[in-house]
PDB file of N, CA and C in Angstrom:
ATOM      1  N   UNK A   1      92.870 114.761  85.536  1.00  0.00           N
ATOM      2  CA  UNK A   1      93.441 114.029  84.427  1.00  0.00           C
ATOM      3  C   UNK A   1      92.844 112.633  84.315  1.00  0.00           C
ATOM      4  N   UNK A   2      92.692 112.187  85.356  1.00  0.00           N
ATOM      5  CA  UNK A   2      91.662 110.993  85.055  1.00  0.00           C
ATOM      6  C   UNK A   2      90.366 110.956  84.541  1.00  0.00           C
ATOM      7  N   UNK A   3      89.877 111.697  84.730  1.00  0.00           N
ATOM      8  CA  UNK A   3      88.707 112.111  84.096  1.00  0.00           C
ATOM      9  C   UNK A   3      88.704 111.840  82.447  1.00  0.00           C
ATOM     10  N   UNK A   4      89.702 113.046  82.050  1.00  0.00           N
ATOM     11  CA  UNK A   4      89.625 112.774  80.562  1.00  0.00           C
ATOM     12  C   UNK A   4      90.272 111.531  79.519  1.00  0.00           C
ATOM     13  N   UNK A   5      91.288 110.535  80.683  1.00  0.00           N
ATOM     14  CA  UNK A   5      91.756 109.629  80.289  1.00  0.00           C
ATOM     15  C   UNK A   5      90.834 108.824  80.175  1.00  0.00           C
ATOM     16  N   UNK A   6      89.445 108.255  81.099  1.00  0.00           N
ATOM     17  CA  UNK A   6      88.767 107.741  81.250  1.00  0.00           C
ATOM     18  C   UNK A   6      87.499 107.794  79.668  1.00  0.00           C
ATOM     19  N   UNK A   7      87.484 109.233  79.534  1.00  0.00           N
ATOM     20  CA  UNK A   7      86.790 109.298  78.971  1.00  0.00           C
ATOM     21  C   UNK A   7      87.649 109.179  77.700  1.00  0.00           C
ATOM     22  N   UNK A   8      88.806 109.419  77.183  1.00  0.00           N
ATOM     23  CA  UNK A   8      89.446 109.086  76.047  1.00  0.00           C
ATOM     24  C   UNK A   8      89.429 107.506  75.470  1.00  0.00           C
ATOM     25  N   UNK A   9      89.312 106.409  76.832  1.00  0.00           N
ATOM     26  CA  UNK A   9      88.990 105.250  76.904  1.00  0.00           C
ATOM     27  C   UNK A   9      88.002 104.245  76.184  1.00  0.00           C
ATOM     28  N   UNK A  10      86.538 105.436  77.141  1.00  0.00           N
ATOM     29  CA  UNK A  10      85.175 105.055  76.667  1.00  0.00           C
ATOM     30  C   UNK A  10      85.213 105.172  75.225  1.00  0.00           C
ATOM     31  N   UNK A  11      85.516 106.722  74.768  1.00  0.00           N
ATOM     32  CA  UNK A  11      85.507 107.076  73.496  1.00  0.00           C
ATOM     33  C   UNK A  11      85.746 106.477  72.537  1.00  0.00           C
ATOM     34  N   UNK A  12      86.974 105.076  73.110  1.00  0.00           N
ATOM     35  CA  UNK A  12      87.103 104.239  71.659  1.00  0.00           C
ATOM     36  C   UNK A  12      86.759 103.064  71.997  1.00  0.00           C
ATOM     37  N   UNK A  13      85.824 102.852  72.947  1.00  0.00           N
ATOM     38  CA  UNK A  13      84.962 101.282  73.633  1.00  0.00           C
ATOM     39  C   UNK A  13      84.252 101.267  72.407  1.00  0.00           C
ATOM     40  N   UNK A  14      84.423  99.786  72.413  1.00  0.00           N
ATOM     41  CA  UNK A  14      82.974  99.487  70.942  1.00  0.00           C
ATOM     42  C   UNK A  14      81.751  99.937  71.597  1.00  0.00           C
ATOM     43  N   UNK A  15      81.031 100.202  72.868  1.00  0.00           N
ATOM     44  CA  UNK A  15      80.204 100.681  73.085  1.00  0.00           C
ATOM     45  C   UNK A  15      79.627 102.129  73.000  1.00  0.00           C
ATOM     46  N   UNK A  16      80.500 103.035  72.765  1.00  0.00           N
ATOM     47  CA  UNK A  16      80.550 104.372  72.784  1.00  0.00           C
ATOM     48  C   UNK A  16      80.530 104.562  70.497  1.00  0.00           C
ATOM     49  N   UNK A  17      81.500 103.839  70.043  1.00  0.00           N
ATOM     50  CA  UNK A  17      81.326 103.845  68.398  1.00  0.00           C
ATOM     51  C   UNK A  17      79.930 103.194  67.929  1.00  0.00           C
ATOM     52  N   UNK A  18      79.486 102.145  68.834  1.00  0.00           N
ATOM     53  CA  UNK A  18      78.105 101.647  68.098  1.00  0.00           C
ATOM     54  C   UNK A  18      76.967 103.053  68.796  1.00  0.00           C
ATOM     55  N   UNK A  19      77.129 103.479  69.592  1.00  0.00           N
ATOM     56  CA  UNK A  19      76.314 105.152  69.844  1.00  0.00           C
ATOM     57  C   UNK A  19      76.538 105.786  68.934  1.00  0.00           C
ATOM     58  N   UNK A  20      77.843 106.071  68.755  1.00  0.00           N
ATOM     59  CA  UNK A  20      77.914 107.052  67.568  1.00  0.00           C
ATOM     60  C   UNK A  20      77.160 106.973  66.246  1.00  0.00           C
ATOM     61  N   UNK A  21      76.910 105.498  65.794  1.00  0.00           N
ATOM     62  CA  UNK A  21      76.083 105.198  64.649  1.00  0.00           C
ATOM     63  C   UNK A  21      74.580 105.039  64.932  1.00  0.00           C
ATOM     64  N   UNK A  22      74.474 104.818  65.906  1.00  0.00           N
ATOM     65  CA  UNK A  22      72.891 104.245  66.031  1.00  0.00           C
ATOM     66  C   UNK A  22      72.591 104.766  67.594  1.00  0.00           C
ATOM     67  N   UNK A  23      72.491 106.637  67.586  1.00  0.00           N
ATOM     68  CA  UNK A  23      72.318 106.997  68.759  1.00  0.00           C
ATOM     69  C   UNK A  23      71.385 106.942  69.822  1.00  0.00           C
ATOM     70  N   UNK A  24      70.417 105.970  68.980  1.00  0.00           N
ATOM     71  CA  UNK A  24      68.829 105.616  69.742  1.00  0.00           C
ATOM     72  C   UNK A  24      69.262 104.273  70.447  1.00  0.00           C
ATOM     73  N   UNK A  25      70.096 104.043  70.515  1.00  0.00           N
ATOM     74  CA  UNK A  25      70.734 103.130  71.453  1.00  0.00           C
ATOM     75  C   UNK A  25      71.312 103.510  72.526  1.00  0.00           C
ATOM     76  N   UNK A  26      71.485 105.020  72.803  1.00  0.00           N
ATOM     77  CA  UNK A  26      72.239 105.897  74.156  1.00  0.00           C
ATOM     78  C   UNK A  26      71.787 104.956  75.667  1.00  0.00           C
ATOM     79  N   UNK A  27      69.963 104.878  75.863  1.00  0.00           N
ATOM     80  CA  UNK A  27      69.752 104.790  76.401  1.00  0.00           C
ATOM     81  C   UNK A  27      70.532 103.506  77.262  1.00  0.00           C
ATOM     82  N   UNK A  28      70.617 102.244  76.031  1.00  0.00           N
ATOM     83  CA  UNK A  28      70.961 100.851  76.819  1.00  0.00           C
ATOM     84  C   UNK A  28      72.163 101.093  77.223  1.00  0.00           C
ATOM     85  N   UNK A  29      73.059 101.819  76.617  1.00  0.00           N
ATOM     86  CA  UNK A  29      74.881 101.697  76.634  1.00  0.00           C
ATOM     87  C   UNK A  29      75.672 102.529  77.439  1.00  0.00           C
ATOM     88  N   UNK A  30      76.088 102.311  78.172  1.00  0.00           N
ATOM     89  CA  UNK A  30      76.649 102.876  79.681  1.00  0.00           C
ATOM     90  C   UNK A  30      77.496 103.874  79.165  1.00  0.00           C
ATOM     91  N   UNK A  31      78.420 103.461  78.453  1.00  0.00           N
ATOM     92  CA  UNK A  31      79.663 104.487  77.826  1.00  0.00           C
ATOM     93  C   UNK A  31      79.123 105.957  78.055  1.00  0.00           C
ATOM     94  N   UNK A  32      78.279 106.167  77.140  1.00  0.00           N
ATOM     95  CA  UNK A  32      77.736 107.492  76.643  1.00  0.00           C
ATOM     96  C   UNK A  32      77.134 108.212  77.976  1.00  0.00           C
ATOM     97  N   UNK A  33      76.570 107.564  78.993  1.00  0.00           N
ATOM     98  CA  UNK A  33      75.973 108.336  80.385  1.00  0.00           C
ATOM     99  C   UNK A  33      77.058 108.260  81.217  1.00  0.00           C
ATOM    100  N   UNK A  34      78.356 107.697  80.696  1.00  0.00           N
ATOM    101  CA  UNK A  34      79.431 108.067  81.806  1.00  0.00           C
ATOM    102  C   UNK A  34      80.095 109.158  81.063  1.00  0.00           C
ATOM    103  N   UNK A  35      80.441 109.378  80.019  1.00  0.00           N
ATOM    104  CA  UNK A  35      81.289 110.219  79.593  1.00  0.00           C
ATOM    105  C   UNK A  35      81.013 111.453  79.460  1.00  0.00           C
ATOM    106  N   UNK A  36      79.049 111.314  79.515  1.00  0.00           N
ATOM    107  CA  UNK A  36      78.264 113.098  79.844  1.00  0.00           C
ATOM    108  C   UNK A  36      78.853 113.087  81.326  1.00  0.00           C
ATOM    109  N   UNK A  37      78.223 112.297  82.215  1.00  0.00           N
ATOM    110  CA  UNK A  37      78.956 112.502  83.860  1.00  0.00           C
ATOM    111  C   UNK A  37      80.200 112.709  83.990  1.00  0.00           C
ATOM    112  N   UNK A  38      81.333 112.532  82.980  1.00  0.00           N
ATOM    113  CA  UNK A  38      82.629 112.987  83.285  1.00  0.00           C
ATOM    114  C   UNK A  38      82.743 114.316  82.551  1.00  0.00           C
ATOM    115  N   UNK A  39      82.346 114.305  81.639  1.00  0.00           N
ATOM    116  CA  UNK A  39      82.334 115.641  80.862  1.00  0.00           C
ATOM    117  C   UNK A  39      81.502 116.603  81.667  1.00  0.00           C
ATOM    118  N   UNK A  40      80.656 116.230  82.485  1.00  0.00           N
ATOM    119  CA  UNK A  40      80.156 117.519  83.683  1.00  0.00           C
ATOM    120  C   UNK A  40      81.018 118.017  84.515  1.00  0.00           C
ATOM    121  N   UNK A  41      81.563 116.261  85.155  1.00  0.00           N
ATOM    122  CA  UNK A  41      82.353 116.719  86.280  1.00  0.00           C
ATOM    123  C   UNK A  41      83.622 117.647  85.669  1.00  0.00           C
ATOM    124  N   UNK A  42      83.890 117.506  85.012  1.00  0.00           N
ATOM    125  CA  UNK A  42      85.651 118.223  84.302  1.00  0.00           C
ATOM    126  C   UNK A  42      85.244 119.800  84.782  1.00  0.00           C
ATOM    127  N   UNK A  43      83.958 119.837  83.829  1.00  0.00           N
ATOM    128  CA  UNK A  43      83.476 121.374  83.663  1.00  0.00           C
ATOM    129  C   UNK A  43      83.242 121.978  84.916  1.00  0.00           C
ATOM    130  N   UNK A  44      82.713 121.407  86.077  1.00  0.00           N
ATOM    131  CA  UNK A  44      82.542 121.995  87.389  1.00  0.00           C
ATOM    132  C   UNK A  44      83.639 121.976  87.811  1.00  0.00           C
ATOM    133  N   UNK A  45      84.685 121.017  87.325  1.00  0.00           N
ATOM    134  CA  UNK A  45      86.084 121.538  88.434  1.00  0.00           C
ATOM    135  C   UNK A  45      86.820 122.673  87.750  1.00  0.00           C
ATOM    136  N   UNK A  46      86.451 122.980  85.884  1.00  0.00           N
ATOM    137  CA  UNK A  46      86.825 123.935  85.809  1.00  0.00           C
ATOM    138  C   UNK A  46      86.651 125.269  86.679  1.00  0.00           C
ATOM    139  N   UNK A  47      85.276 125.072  86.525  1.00  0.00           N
ATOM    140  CA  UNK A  47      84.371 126.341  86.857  1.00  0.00           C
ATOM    141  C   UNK A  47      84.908 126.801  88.174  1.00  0.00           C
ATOM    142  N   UNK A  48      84.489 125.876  89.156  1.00  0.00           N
ATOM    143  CA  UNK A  48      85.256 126.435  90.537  1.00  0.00           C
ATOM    144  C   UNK A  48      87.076 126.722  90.710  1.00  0.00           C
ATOM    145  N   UNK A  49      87.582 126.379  89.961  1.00  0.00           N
ATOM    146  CA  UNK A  49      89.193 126.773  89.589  1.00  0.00           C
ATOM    147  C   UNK A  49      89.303 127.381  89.547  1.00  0.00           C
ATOM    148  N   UNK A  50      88.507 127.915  87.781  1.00  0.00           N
ATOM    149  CA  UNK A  50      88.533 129.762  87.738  1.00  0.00           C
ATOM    150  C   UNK A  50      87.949 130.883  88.760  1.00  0.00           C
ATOM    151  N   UNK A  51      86.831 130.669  89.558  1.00  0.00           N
ATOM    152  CA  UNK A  51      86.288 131.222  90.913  1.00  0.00           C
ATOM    153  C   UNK A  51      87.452 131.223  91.406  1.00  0.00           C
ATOM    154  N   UNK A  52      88.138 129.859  91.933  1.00  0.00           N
ATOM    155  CA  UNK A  52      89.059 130.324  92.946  1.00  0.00           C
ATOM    156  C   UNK A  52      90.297 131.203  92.292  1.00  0.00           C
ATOM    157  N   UNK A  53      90.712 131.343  91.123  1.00  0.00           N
ATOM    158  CA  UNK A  53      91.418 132.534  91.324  1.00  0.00           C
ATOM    159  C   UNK A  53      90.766 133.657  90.651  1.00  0.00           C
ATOM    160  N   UNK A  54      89.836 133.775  90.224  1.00  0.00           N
ATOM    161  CA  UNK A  54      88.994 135.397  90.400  1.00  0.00           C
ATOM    162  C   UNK A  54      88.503 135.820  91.711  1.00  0.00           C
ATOM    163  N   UNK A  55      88.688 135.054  92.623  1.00  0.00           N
ATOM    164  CA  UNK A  55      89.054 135.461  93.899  1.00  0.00           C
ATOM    165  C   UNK A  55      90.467 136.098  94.561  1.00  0.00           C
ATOM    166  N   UNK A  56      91.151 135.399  93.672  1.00  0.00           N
ATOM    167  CA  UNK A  56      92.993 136.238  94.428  1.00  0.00           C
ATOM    168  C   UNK A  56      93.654 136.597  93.125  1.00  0.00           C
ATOM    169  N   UNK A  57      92.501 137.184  92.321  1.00  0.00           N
ATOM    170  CA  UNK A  57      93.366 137.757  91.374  1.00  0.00           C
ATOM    171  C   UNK A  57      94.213 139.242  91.374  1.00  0.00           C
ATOM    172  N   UNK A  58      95.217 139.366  90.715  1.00  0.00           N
ATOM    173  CA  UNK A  58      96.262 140.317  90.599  1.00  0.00           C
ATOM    174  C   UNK A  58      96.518 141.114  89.507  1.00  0.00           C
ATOM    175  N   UNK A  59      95.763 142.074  88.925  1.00  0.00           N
ATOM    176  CA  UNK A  59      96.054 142.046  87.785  1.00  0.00           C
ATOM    177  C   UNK A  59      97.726 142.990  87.238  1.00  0.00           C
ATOM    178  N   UNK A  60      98.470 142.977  88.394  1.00  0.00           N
ATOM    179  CA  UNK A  60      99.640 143.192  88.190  1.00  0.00           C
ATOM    180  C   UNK A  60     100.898 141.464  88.077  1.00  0.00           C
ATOM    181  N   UNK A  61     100.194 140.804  88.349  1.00  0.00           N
ATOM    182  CA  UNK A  61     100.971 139.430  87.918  1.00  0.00           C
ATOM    183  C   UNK A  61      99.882 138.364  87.924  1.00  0.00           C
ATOM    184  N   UNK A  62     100.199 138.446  86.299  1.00  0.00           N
ATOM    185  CA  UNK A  62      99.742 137.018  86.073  1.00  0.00           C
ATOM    186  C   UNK A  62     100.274 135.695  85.256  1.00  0.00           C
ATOM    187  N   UNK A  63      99.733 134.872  86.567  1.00  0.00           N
ATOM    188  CA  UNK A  63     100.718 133.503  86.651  1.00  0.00           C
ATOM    189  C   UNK A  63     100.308 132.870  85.736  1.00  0.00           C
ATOM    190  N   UNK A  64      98.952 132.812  85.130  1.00  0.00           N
ATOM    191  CA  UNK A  64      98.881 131.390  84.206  1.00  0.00           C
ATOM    192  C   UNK A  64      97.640 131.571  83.407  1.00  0.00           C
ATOM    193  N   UNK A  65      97.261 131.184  82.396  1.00  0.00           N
ATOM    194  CA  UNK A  65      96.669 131.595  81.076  1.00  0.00           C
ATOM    195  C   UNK A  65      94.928 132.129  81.787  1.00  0.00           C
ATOM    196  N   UNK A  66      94.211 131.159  82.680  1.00  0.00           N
ATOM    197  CA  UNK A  66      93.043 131.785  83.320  1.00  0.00           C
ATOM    198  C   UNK A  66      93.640 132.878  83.819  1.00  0.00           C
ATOM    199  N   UNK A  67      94.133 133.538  84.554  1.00  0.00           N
ATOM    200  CA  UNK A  67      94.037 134.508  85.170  1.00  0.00           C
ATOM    201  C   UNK A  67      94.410 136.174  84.061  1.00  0.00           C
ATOM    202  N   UNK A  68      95.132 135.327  82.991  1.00  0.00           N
ATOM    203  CA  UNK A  68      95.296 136.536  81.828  1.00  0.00           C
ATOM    204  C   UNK A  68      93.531 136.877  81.006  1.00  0.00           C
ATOM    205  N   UNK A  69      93.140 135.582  81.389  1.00  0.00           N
ATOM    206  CA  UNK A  69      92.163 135.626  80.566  1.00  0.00           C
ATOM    207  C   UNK A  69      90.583 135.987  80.873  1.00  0.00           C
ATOM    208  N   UNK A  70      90.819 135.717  82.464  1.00  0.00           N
ATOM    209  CA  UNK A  70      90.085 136.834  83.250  1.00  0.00           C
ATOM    210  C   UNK A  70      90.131 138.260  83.470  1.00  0.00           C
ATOM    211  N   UNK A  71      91.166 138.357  83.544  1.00  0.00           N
ATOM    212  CA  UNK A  71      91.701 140.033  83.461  1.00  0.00           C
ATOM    213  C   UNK A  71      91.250 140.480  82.603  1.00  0.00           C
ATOM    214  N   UNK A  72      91.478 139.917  80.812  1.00  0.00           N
ATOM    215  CA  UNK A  72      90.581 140.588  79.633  1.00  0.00           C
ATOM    216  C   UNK A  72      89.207 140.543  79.737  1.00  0.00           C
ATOM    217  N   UNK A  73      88.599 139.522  80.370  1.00  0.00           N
ATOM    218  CA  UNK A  73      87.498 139.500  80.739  1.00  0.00           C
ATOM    219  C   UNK A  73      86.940 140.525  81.497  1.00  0.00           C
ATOM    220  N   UNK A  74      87.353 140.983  82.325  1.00  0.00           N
ATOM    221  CA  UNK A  74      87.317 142.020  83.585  1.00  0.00           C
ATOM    222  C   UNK A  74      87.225 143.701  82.579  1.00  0.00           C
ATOM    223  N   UNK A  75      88.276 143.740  81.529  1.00  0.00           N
ATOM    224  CA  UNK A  75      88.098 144.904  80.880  1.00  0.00           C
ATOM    225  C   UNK A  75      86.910 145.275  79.849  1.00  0.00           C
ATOM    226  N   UNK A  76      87.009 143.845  79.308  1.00  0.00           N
ATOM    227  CA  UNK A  76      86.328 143.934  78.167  1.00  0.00           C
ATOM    228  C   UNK A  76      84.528 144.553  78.938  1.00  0.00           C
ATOM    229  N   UNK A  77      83.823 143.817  80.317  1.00  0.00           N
ATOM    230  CA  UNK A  77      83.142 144.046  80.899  1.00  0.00           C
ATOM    231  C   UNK A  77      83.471 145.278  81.254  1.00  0.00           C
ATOM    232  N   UNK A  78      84.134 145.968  81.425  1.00  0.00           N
ATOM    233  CA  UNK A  78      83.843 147.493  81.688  1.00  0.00           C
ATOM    234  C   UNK A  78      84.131 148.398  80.959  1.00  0.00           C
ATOM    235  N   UNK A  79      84.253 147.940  79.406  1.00  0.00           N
ATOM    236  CA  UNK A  79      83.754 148.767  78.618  1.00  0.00           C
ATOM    237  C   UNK A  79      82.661 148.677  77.879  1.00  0.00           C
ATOM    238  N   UNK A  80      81.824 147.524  78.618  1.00  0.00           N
ATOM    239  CA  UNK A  80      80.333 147.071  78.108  1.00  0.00           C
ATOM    240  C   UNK A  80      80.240 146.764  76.937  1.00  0.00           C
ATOM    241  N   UNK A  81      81.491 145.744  76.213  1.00  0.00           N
ATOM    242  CA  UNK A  81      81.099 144.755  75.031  1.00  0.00           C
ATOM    243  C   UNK A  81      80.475 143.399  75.563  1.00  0.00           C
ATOM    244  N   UNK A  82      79.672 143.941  74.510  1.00  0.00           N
ATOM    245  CA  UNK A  82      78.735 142.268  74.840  1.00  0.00           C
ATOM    246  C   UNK A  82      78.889 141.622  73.804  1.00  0.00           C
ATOM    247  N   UNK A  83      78.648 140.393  73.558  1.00  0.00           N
ATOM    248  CA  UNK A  83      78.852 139.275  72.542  1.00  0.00           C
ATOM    249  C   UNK A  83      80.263 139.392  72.133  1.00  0.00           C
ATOM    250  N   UNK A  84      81.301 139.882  73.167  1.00  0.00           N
ATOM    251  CA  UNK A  84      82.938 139.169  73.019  1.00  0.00           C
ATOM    252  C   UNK A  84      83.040 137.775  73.082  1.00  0.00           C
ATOM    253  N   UNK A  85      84.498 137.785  73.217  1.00  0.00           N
ATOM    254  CA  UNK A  85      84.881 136.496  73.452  1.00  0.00           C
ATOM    255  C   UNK A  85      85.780 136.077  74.735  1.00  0.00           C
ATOM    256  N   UNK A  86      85.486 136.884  75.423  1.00  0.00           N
ATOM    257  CA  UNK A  86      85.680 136.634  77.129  1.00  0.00           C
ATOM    258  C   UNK A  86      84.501 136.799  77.755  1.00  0.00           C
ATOM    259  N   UNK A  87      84.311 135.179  77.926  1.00  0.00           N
ATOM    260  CA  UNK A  87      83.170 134.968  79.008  1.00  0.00           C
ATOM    261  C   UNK A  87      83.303 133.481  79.232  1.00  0.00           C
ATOM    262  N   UNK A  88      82.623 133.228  80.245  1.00  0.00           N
ATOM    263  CA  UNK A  88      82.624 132.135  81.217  1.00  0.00           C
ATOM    264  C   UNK A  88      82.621 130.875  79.964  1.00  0.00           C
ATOM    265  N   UNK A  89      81.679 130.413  79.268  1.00  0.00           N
ATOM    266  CA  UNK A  89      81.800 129.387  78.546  1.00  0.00           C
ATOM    267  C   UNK A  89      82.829 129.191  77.651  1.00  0.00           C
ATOM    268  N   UNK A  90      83.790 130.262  77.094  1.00  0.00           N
ATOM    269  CA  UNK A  90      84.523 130.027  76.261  1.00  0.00           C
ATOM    270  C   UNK A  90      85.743 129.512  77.139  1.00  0.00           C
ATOM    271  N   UNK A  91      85.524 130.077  78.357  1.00  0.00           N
ATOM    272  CA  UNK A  91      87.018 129.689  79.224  1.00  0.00           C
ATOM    273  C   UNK A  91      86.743 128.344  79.424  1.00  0.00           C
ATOM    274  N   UNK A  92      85.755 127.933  80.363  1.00  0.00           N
ATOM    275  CA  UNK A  92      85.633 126.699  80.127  1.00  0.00           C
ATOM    276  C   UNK A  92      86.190 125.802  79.220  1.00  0.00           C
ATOM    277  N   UNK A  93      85.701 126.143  77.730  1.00  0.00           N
ATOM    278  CA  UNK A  93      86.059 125.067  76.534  1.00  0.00           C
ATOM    279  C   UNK A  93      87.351 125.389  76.024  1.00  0.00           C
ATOM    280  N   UNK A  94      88.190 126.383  76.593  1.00  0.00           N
ATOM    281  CA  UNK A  94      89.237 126.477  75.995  1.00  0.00           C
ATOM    282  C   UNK A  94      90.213 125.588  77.267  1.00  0.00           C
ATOM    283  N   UNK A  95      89.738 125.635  78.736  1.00  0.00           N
ATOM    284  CA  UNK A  95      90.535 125.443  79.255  1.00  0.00           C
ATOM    285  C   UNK A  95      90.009 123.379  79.138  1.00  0.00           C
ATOM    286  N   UNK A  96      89.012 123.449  78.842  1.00  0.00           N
ATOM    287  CA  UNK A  96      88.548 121.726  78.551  1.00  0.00           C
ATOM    288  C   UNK A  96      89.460 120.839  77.180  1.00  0.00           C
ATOM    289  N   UNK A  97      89.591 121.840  76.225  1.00  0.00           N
ATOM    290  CA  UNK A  97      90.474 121.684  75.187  1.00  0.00           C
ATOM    291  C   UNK A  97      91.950 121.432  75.392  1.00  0.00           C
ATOM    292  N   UNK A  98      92.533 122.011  76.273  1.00  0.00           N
ATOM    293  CA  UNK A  98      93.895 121.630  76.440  1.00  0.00           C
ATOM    294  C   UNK A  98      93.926 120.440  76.756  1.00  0.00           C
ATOM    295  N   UNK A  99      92.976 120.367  77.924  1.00  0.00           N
ATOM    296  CA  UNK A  99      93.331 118.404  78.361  1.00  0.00           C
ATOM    297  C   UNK A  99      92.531 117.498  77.313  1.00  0.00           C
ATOM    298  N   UNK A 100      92.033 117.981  76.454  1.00  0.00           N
ATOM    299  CA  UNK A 100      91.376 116.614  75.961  1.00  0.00           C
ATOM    300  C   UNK A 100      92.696 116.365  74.558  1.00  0.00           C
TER     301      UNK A 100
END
């Protein structure tokens, strides 16, 4: 949660709005190379979250929206649809979306 507070922060620093207009300025302005580095880090703690419970998953109880959403994931893969909408990046941004 700090993470995205931090970055909710930057987001309205006059340094991060003068990027937004004049993005050839990224390079000088700190805002914008911290908020990719927090916006990484979020995503890797997603990532290993969901690992850790597609590791002790159950698909007779499930506790909380990743693990429902792995499970569809899990089916949808074994009936060999491809280009669904259970897969690793969407969980990510859906589960990045709640906190932001």
């Amino acid at each position: 949660m700090k993470i995205v507070n931090e970055n909710l922060q930057l987001s309205g620093s006059p340094a991060a709005l003068l990027y937004n207009f004049f993005p050839k300025l990224g390079s000088l302005l700190n805002a914008s190379r911290k908020i990719s580095k927090n916006e990484k880090e979020l995503h890797d703690f997603i990532q290993t979250t969901f690992i850790e419970y597609l590791q002790d998953l159950d698909e007779n109880d499930q506790r909380n929206f990743i693990e429902s959403f792995l499970i569809r994931q899990k089916q949808e893969n074994m009936k060999m649809t491809h280009g669904g909408f259970f897969h690793n990046g969407n969980l990510i941004g859906l589960v990045d979306d709640l906190f932001s």
